[in-house]
N, C-alpha and C. Protein backbone atom coordinates (compact mmCIF):
# COMPACT_ATOMS: atom_id res chain seq x y z
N UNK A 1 1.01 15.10 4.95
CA UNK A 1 1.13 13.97 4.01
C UNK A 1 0.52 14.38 2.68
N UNK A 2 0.79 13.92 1.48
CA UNK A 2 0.61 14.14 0.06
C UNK A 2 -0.70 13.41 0.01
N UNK A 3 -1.20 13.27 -1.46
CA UNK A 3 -2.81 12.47 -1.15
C UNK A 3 -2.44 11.08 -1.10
N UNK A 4 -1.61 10.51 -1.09
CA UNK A 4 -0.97 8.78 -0.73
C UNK A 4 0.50 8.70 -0.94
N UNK A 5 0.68 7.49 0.15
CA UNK A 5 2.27 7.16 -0.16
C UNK A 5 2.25 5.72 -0.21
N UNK A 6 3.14 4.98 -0.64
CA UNK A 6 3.25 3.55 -1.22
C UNK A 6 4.29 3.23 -0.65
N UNK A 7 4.46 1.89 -0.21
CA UNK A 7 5.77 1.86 0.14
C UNK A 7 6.02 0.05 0.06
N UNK A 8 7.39 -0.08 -0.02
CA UNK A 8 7.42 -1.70 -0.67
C UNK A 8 8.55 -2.22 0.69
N UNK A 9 7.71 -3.06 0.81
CA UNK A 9 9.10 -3.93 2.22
C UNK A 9 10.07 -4.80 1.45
N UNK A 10 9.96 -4.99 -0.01
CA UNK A 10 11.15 -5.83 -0.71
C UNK A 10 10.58 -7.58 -0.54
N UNK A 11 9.30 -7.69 -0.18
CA UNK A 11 8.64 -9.26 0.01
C UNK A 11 9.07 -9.85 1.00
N UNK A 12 9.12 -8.98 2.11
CA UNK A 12 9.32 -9.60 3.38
C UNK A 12 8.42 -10.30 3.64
N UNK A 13 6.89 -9.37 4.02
CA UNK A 13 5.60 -10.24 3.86
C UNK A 13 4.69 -10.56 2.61
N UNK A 14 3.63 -11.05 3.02
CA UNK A 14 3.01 -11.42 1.74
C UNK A 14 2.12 -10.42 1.23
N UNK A 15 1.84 -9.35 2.13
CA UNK A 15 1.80 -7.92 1.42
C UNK A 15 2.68 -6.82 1.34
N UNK A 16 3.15 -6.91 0.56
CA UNK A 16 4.51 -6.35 0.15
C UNK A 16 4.54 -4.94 0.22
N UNK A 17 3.39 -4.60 -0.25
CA UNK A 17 2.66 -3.14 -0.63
C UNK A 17 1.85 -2.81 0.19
N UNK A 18 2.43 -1.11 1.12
CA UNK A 18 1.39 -0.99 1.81
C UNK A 18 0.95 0.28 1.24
N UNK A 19 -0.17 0.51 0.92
CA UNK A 19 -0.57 1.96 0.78
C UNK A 19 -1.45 3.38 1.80
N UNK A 20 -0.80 4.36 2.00
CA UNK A 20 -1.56 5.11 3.13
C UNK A 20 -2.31 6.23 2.29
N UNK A 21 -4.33 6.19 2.29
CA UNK A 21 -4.44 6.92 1.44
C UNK A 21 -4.59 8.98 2.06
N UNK A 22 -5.38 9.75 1.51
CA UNK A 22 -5.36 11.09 2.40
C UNK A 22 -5.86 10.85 3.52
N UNK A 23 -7.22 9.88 3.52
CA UNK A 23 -7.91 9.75 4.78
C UNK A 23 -7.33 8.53 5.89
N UNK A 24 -6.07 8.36 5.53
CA UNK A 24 -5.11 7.64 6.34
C UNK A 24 -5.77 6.50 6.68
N UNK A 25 -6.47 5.73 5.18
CA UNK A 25 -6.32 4.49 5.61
C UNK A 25 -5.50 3.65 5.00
N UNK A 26 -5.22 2.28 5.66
CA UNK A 26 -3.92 1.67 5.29
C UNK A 26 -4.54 0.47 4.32
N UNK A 27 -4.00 0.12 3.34
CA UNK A 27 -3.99 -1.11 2.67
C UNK A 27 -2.76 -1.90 2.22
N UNK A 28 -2.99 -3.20 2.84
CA UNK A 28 -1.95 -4.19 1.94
C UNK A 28 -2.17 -4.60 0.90
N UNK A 29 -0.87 -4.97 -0.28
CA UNK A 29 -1.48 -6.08 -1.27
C UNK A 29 -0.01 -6.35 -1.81
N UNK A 30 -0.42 -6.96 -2.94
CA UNK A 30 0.82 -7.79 -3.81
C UNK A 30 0.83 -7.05 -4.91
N UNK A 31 1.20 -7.50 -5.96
CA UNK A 31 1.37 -7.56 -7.24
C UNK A 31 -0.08 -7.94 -7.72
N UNK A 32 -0.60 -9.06 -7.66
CA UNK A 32 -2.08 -9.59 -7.95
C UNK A 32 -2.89 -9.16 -7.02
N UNK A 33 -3.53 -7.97 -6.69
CA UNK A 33 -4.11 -8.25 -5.18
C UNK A 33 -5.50 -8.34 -5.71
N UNK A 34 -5.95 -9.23 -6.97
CA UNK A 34 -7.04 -8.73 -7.36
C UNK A 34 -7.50 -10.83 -7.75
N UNK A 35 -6.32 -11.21 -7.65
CA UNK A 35 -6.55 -12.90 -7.70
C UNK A 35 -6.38 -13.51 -6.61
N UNK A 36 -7.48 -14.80 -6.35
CA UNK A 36 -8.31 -15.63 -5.39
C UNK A 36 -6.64 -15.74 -4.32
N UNK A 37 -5.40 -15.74 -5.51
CA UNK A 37 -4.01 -16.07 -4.81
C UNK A 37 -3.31 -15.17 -4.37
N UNK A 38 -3.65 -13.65 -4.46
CA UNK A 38 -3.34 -12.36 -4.55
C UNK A 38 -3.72 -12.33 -3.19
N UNK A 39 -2.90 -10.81 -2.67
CA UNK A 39 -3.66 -10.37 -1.50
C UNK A 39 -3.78 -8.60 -1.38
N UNK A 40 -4.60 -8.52 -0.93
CA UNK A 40 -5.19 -6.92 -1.31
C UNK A 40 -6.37 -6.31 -0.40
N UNK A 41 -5.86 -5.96 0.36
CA UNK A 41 -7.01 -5.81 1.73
C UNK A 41 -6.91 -4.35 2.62
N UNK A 42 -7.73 -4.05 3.08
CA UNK A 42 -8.22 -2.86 3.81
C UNK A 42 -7.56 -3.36 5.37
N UNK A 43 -6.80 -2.42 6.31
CA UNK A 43 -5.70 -2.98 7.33
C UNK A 43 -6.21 -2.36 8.45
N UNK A 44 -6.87 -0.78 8.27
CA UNK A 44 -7.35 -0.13 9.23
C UNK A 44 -6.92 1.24 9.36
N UNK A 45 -6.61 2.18 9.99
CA UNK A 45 -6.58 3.39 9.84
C UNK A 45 -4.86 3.76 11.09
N UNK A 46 -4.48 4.62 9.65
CA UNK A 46 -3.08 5.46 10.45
C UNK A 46 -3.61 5.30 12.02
N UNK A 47 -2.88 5.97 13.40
CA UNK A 47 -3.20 6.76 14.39
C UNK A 47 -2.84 7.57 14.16
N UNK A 48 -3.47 8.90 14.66
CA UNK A 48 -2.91 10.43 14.19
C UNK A 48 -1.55 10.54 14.94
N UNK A 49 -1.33 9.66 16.17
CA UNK A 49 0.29 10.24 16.94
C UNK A 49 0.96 9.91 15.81
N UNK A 50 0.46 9.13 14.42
CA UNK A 50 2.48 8.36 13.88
C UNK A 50 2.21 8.93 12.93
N UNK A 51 3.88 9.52 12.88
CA UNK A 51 4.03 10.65 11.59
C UNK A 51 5.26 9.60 11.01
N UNK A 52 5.60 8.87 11.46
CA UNK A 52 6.88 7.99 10.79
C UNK A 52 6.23 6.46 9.84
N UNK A 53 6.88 6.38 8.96
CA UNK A 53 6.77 5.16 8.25
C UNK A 53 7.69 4.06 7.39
N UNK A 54 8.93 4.18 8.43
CA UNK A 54 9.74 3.84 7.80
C UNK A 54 9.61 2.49 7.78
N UNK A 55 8.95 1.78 9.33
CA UNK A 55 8.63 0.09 9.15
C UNK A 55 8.10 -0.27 8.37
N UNK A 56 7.53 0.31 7.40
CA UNK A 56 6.79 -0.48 6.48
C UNK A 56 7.90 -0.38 4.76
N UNK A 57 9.06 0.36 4.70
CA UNK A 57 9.46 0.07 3.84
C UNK A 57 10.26 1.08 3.05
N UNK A 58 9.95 0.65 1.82
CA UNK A 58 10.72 2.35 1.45
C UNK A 58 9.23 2.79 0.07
N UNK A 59 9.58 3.84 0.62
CA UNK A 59 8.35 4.95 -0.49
C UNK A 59 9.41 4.68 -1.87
N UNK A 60 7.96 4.23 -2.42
CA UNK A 60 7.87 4.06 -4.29
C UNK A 60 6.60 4.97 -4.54
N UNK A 61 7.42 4.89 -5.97
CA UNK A 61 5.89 5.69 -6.73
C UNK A 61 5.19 4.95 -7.48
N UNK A 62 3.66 5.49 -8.01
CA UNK A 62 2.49 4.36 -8.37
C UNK A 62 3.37 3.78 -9.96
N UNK A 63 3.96 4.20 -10.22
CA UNK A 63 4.45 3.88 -11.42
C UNK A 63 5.63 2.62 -11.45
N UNK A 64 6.19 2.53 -10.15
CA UNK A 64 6.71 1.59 -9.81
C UNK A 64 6.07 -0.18 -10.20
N UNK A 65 4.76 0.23 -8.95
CA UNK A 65 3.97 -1.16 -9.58
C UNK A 65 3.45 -2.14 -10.59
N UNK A 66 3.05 -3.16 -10.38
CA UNK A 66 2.45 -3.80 -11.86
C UNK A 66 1.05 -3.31 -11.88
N UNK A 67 0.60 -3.84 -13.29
CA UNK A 67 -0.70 -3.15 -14.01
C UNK A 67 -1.61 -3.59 -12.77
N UNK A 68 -1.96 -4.78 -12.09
CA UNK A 68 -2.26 -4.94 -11.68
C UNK A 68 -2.90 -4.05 -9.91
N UNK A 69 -1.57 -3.76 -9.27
CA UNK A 69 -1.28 -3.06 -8.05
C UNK A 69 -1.54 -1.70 -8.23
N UNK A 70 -1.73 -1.43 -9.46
CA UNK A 70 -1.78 0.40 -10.07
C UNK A 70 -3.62 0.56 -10.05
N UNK A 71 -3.99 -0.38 -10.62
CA UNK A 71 -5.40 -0.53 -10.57
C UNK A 71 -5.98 -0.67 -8.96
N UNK A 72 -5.65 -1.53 -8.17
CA UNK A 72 -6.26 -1.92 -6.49
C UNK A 72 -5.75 -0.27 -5.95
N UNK A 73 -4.59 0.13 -6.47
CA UNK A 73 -4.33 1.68 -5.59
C UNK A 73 -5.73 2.98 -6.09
N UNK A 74 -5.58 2.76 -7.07
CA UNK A 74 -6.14 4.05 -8.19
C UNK A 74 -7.80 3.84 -7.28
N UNK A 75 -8.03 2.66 -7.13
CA UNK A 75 -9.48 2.32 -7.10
C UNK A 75 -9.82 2.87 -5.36
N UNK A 76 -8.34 3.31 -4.97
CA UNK A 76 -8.49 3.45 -3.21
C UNK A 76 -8.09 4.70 -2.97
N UNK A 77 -7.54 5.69 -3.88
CA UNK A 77 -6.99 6.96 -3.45
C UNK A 77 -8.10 8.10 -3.80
């Protein structure tokens, strides 16, 4: 794996955004994940058996996101 991958489910759920960082941990968030209405949270850690990630969406890049979602990633990779 690269030092993170991002990936967007299209707002299926209300964390839209999941991010996997080198040390394979997982975070959700939104667009705001930084307001009281936002969501932006620590999920728990890859298992080393799963090399697949397609349930969670399709891989975007950090440049994709808003100012917002670029900042909660940057602050986790």
């Amino acid at each position: 794996m690269t030092h993170f991958k991002i990936f967007d489910n299209g707002g299926e759920t209300a964390d839209r955004y999941t991010l996997i960082n080198k040390d394979r941990e997982i975070f959700g968030f939104d667009n705001n994940p930084f307001s009281p209405t936002g969501f932006g949270q620590y999920c728990g850690d890859v298992p080393k058996n799963m090399t697949t990630f397609e349930h969670l969406g399709t891989e975007i890049k950090l440049k994709d996101l808003s100012g917002e979602a670029q900042k909660f990633v940057n602050e986790r990779i």
